[in-house]
PDB file of N, CA and C in Angstrom:
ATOM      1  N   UNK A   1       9.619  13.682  -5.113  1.00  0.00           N
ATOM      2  CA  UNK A   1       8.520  14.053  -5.963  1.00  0.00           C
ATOM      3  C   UNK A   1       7.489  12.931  -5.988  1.00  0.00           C
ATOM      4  N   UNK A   2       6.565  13.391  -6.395  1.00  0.00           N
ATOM      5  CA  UNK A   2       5.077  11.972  -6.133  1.00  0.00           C
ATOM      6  C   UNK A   2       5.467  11.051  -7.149  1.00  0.00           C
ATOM      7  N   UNK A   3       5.790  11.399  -8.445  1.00  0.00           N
ATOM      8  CA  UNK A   3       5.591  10.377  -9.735  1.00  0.00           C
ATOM      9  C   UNK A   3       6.769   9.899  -9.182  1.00  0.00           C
ATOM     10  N   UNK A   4       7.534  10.097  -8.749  1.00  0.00           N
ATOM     11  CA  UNK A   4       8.760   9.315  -8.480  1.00  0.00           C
ATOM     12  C   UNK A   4       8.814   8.269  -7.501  1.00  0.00           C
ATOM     13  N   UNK A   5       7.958   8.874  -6.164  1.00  0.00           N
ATOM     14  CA  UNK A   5       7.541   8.113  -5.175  1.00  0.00           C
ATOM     15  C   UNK A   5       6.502   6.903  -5.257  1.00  0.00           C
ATOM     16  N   UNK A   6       5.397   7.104  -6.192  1.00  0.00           N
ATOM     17  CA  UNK A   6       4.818   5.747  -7.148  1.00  0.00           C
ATOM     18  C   UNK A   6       5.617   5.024  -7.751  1.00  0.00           C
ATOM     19  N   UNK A   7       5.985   5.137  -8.423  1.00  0.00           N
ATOM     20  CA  UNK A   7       7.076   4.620  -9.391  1.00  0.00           C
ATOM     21  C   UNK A   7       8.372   3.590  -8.500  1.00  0.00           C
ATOM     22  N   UNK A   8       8.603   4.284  -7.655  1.00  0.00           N
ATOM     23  CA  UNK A   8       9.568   3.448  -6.642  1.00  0.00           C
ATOM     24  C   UNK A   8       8.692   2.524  -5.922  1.00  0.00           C
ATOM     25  N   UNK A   9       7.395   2.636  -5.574  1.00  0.00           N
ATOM     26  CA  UNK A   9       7.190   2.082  -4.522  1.00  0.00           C
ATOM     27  C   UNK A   9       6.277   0.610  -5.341  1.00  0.00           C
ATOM     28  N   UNK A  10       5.799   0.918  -6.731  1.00  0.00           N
ATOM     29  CA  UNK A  10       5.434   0.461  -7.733  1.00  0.00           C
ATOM     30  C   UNK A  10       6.366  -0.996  -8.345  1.00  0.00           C
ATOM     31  N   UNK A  11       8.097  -0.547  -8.086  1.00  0.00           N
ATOM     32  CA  UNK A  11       9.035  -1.305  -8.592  1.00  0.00           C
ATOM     33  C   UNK A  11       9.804  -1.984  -7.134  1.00  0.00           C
ATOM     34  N   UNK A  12       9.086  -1.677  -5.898  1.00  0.00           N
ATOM     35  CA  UNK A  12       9.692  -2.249  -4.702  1.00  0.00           C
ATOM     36  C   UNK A  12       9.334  -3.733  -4.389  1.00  0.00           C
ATOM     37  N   UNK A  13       8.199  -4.189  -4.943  1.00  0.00           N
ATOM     38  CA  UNK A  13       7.470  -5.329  -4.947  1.00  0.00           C
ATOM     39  C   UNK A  13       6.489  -5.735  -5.594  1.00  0.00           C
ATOM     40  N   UNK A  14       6.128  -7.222  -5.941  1.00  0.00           N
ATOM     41  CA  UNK A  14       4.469  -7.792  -6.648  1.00  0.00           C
ATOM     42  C   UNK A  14       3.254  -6.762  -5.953  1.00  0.00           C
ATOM     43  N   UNK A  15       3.633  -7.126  -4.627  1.00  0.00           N
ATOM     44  CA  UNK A  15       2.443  -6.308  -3.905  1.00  0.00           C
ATOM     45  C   UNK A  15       1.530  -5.038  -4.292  1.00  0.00           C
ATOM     46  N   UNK A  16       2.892  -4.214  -4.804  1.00  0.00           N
ATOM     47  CA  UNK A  16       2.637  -3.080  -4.776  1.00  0.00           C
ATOM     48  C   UNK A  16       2.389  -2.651  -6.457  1.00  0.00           C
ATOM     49  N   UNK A  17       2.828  -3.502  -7.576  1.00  0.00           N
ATOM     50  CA  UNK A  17       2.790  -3.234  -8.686  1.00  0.00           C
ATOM     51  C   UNK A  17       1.061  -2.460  -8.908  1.00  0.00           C
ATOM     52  N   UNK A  18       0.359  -2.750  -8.683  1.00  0.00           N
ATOM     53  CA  UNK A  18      -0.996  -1.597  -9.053  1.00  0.00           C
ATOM     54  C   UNK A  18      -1.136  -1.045  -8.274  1.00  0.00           C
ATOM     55  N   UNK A  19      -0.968  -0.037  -6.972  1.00  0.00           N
ATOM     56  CA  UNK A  19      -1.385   0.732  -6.585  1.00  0.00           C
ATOM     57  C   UNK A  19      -1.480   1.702  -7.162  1.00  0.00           C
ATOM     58  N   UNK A  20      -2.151   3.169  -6.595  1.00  0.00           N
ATOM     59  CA  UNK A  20      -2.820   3.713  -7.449  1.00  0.00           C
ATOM     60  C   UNK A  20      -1.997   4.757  -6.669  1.00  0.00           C
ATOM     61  N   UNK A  21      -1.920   6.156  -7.573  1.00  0.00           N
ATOM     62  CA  UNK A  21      -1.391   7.464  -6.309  1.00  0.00           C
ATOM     63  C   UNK A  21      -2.371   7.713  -5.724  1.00  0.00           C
ATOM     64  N   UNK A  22      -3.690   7.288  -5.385  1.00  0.00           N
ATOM     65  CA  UNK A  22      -4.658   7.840  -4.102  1.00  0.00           C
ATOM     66  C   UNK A  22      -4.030   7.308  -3.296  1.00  0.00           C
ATOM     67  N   UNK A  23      -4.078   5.398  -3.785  1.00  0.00           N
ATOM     68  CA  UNK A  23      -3.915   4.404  -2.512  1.00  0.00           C
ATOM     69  C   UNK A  23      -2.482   5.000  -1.882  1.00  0.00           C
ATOM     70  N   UNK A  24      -1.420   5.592  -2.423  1.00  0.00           N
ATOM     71  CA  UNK A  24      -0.368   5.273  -1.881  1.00  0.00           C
ATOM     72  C   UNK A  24      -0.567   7.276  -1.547  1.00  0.00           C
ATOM     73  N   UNK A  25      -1.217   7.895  -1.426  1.00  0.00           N
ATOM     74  CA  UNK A  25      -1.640   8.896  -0.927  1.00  0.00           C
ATOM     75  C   UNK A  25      -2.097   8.825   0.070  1.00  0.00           C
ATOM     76  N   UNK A  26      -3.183   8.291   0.157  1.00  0.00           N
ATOM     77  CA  UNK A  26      -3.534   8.101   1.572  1.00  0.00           C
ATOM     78  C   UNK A  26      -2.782   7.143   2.741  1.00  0.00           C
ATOM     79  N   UNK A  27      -1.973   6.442   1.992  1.00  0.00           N
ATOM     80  CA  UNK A  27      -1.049   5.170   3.475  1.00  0.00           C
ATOM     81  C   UNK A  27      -0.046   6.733   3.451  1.00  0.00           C
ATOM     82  N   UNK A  28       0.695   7.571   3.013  1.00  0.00           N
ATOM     83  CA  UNK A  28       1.463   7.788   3.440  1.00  0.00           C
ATOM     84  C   UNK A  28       1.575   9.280   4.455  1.00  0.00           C
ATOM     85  N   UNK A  29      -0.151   9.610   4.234  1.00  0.00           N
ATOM     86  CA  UNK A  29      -0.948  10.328   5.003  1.00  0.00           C
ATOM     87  C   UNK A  29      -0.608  10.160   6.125  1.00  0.00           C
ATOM     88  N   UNK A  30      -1.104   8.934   6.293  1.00  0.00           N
ATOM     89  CA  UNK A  30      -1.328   7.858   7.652  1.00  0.00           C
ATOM     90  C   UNK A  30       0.115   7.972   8.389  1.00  0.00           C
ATOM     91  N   UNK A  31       0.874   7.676   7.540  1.00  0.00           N
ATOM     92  CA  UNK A  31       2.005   7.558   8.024  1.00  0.00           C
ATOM     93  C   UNK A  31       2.709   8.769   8.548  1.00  0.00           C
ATOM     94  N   UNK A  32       1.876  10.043   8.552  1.00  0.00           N
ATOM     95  CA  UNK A  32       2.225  11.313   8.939  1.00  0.00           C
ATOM     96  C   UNK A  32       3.238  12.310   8.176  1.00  0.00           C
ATOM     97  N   UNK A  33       3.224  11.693   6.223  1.00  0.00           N
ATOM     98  CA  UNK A  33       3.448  12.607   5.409  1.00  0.00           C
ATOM     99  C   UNK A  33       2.950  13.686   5.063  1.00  0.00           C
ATOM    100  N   UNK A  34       3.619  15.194   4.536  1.00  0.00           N
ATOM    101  CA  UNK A  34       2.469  16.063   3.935  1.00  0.00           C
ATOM    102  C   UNK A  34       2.839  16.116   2.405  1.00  0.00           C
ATOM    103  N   UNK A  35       1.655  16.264   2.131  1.00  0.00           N
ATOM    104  CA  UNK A  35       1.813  16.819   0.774  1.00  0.00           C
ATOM    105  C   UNK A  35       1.861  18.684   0.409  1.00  0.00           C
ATOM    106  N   UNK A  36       3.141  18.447  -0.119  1.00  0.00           N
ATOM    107  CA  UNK A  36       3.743  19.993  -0.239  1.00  0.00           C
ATOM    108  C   UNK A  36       3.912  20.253  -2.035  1.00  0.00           C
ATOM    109  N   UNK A  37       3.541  21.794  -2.022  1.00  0.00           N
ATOM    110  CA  UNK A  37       4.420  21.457  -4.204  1.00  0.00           C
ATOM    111  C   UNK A  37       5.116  22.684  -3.963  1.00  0.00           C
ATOM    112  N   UNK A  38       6.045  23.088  -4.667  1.00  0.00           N
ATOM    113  CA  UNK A  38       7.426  24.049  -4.557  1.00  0.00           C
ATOM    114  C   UNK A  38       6.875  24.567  -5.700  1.00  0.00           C
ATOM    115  N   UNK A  39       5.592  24.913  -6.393  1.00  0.00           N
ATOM    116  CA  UNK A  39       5.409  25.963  -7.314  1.00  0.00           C
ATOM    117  C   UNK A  39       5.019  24.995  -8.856  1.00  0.00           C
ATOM    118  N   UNK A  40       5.807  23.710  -8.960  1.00  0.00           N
ATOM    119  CA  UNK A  40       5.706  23.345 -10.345  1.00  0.00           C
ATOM    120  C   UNK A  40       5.697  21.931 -10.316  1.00  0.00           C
ATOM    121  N   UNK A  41       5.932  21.518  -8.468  1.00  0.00           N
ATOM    122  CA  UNK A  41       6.162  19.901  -8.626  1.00  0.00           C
ATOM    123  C   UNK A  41       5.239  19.247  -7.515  1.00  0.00           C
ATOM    124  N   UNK A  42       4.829  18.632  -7.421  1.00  0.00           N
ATOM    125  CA  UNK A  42       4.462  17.608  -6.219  1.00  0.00           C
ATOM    126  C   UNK A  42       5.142  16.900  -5.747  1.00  0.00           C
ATOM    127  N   UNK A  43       5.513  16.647  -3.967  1.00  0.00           N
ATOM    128  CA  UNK A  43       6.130  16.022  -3.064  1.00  0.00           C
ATOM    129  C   UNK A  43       5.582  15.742  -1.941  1.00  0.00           C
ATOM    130  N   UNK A  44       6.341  14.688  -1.515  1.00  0.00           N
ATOM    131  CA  UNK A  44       5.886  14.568   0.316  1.00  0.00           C
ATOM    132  C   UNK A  44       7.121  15.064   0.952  1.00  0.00           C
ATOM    133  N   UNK A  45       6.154  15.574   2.215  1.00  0.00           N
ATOM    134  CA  UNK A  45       8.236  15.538   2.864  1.00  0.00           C
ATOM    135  C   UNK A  45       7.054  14.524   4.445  1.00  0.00           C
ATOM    136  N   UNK A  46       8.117  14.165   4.230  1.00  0.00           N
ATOM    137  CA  UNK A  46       8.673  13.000   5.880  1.00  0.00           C
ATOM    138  C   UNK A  46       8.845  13.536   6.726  1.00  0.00           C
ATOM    139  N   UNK A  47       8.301  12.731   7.916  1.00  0.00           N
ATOM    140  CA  UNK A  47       8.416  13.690   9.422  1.00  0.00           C
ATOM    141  C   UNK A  47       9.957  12.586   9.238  1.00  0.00           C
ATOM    142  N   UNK A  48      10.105  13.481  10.546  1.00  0.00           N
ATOM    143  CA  UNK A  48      11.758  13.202  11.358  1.00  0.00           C
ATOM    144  C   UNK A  48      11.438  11.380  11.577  1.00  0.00           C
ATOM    145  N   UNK A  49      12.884  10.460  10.815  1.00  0.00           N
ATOM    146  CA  UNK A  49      12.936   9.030  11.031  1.00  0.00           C
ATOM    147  C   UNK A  49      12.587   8.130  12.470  1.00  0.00           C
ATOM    148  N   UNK A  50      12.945   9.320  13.603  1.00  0.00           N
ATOM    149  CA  UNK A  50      12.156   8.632  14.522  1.00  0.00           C
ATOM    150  C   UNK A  50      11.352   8.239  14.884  1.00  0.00           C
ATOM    151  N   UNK A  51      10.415   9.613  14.535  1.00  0.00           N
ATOM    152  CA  UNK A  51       8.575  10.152  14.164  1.00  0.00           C
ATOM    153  C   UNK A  51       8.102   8.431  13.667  1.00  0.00           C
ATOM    154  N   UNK A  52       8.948   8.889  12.009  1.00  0.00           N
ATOM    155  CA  UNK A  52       8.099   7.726  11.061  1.00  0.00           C
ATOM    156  C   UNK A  52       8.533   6.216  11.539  1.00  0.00           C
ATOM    157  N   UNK A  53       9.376   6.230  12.171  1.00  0.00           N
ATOM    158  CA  UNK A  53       9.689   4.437  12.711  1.00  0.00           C
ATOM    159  C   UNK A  53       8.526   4.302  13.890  1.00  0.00           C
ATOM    160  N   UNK A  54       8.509   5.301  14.608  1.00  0.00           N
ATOM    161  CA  UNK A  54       7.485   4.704  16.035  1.00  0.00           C
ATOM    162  C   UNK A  54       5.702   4.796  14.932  1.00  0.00           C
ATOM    163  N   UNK A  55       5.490   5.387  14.149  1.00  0.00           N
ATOM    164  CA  UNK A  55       4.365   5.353  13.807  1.00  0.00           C
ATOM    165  C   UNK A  55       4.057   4.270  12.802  1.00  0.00           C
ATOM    166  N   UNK A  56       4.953   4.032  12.028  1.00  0.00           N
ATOM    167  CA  UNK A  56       5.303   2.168  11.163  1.00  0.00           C
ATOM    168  C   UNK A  56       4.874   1.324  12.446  1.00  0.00           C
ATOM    169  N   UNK A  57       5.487   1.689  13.647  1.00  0.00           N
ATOM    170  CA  UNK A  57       5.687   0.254  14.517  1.00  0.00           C
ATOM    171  C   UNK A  57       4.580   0.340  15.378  1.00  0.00           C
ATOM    172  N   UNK A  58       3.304   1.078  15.346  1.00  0.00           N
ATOM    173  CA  UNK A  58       2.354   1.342  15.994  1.00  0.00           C
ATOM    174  C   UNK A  58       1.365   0.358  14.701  1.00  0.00           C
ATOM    175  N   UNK A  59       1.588   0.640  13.280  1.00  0.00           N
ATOM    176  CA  UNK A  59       1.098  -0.343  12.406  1.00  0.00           C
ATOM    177  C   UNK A  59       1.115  -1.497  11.980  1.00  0.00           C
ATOM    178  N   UNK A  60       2.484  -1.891  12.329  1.00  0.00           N
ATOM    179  CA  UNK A  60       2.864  -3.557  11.656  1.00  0.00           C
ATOM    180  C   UNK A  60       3.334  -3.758  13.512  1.00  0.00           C
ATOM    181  N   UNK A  61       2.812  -2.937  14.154  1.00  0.00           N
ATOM    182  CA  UNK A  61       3.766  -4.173  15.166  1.00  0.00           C
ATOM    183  C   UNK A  61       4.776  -4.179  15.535  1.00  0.00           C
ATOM    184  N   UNK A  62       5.486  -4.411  17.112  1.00  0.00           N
ATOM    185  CA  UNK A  62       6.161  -3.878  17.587  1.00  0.00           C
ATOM    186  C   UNK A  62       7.824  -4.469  17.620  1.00  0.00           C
ATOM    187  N   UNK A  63       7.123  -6.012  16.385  1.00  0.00           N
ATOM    188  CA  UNK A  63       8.366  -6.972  16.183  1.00  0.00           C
ATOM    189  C   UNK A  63       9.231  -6.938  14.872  1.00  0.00           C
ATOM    190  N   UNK A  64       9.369  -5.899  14.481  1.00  0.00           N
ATOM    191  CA  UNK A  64      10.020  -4.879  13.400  1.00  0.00           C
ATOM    192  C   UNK A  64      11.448  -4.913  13.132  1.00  0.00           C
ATOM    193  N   UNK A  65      12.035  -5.377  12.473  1.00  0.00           N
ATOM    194  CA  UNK A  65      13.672  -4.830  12.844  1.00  0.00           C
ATOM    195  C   UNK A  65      13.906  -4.409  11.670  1.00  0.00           C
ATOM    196  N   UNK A  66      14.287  -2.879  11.851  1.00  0.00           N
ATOM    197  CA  UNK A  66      15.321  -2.100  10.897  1.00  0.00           C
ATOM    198  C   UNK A  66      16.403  -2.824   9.856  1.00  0.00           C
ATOM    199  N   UNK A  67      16.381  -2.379   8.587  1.00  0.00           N
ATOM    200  CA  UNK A  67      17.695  -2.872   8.220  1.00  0.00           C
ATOM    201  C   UNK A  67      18.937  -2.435   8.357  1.00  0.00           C
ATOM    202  N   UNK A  68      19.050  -1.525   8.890  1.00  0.00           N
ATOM    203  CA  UNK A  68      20.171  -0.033   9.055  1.00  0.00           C
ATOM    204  C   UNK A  68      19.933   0.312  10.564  1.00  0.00           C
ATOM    205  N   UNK A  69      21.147   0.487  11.285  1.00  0.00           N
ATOM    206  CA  UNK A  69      20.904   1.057  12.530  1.00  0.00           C
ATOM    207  C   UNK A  69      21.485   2.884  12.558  1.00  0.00           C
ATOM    208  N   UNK A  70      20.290   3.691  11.897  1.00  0.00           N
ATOM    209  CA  UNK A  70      20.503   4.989  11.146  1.00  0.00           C
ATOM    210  C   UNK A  70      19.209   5.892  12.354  1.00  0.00           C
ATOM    211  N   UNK A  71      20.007   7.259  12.651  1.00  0.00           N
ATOM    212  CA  UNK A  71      19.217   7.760  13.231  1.00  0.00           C
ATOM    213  C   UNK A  71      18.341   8.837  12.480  1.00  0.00           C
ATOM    214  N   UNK A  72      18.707   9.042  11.506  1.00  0.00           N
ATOM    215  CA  UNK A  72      17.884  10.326  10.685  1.00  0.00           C
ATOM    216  C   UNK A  72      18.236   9.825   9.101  1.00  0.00           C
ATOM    217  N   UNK A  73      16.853  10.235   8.106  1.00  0.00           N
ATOM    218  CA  UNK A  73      16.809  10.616   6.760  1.00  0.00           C
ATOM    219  C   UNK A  73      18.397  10.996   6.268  1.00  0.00           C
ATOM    220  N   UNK A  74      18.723  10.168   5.315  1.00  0.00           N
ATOM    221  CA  UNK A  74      19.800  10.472   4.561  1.00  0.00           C
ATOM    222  C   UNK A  74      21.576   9.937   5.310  1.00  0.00           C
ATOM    223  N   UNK A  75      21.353   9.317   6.279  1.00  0.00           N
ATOM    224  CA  UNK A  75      22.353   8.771   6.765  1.00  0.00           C
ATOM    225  C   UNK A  75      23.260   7.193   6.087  1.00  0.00           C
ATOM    226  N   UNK A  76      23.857   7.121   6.575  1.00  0.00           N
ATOM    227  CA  UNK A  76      24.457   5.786   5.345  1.00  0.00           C
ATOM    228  C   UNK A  76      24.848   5.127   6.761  1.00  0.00           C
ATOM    229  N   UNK A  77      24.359   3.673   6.846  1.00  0.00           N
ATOM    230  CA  UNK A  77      24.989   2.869   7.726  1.00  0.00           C
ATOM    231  C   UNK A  77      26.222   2.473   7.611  1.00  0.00           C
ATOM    232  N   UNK A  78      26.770   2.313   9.506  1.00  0.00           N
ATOM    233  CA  UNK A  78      28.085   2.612   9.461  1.00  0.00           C
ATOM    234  C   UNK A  78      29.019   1.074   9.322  1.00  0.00           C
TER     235      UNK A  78
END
């Protein structure tokens, strides 16, 4: 859900403590999220983890390392 997705991304770091839901609307645009609502809520859904890792690493750079060696959304490293 969006308020949830501010809110996390709000409490992930200093950095991020004021962003705004445009600002973090539009990076996650970028990042090839959509914005979808199921009737009563607002969400993003995420392209496929591969999608969103090669398009992160087209932004920060190609010297990146994962913390998890996970091939898809919702996996638990092994």
């Amino acid at each position: 859900m969006s308020e949830t997705l501010i809110e996390d991304a709000k409490s992930h770091g200093p950095r991020n403590k004021y962003i705004t839901p445009e600002e973090l609307a539009q990076f996650v645009k970028e990042m090839g999220c959509t914005h979808k609502s199921n009737g009563k809520k607002w969400g993003w859904i995420f392209p496929p983890l591969a999608e969103a890792r090669s398009t992160w690493l087209a932004r920060a750079g190609n010297t990146w390392e994962w913390l998890a060696d996970i091939e898809d959304w919702g996996e638990k490293p092994g």
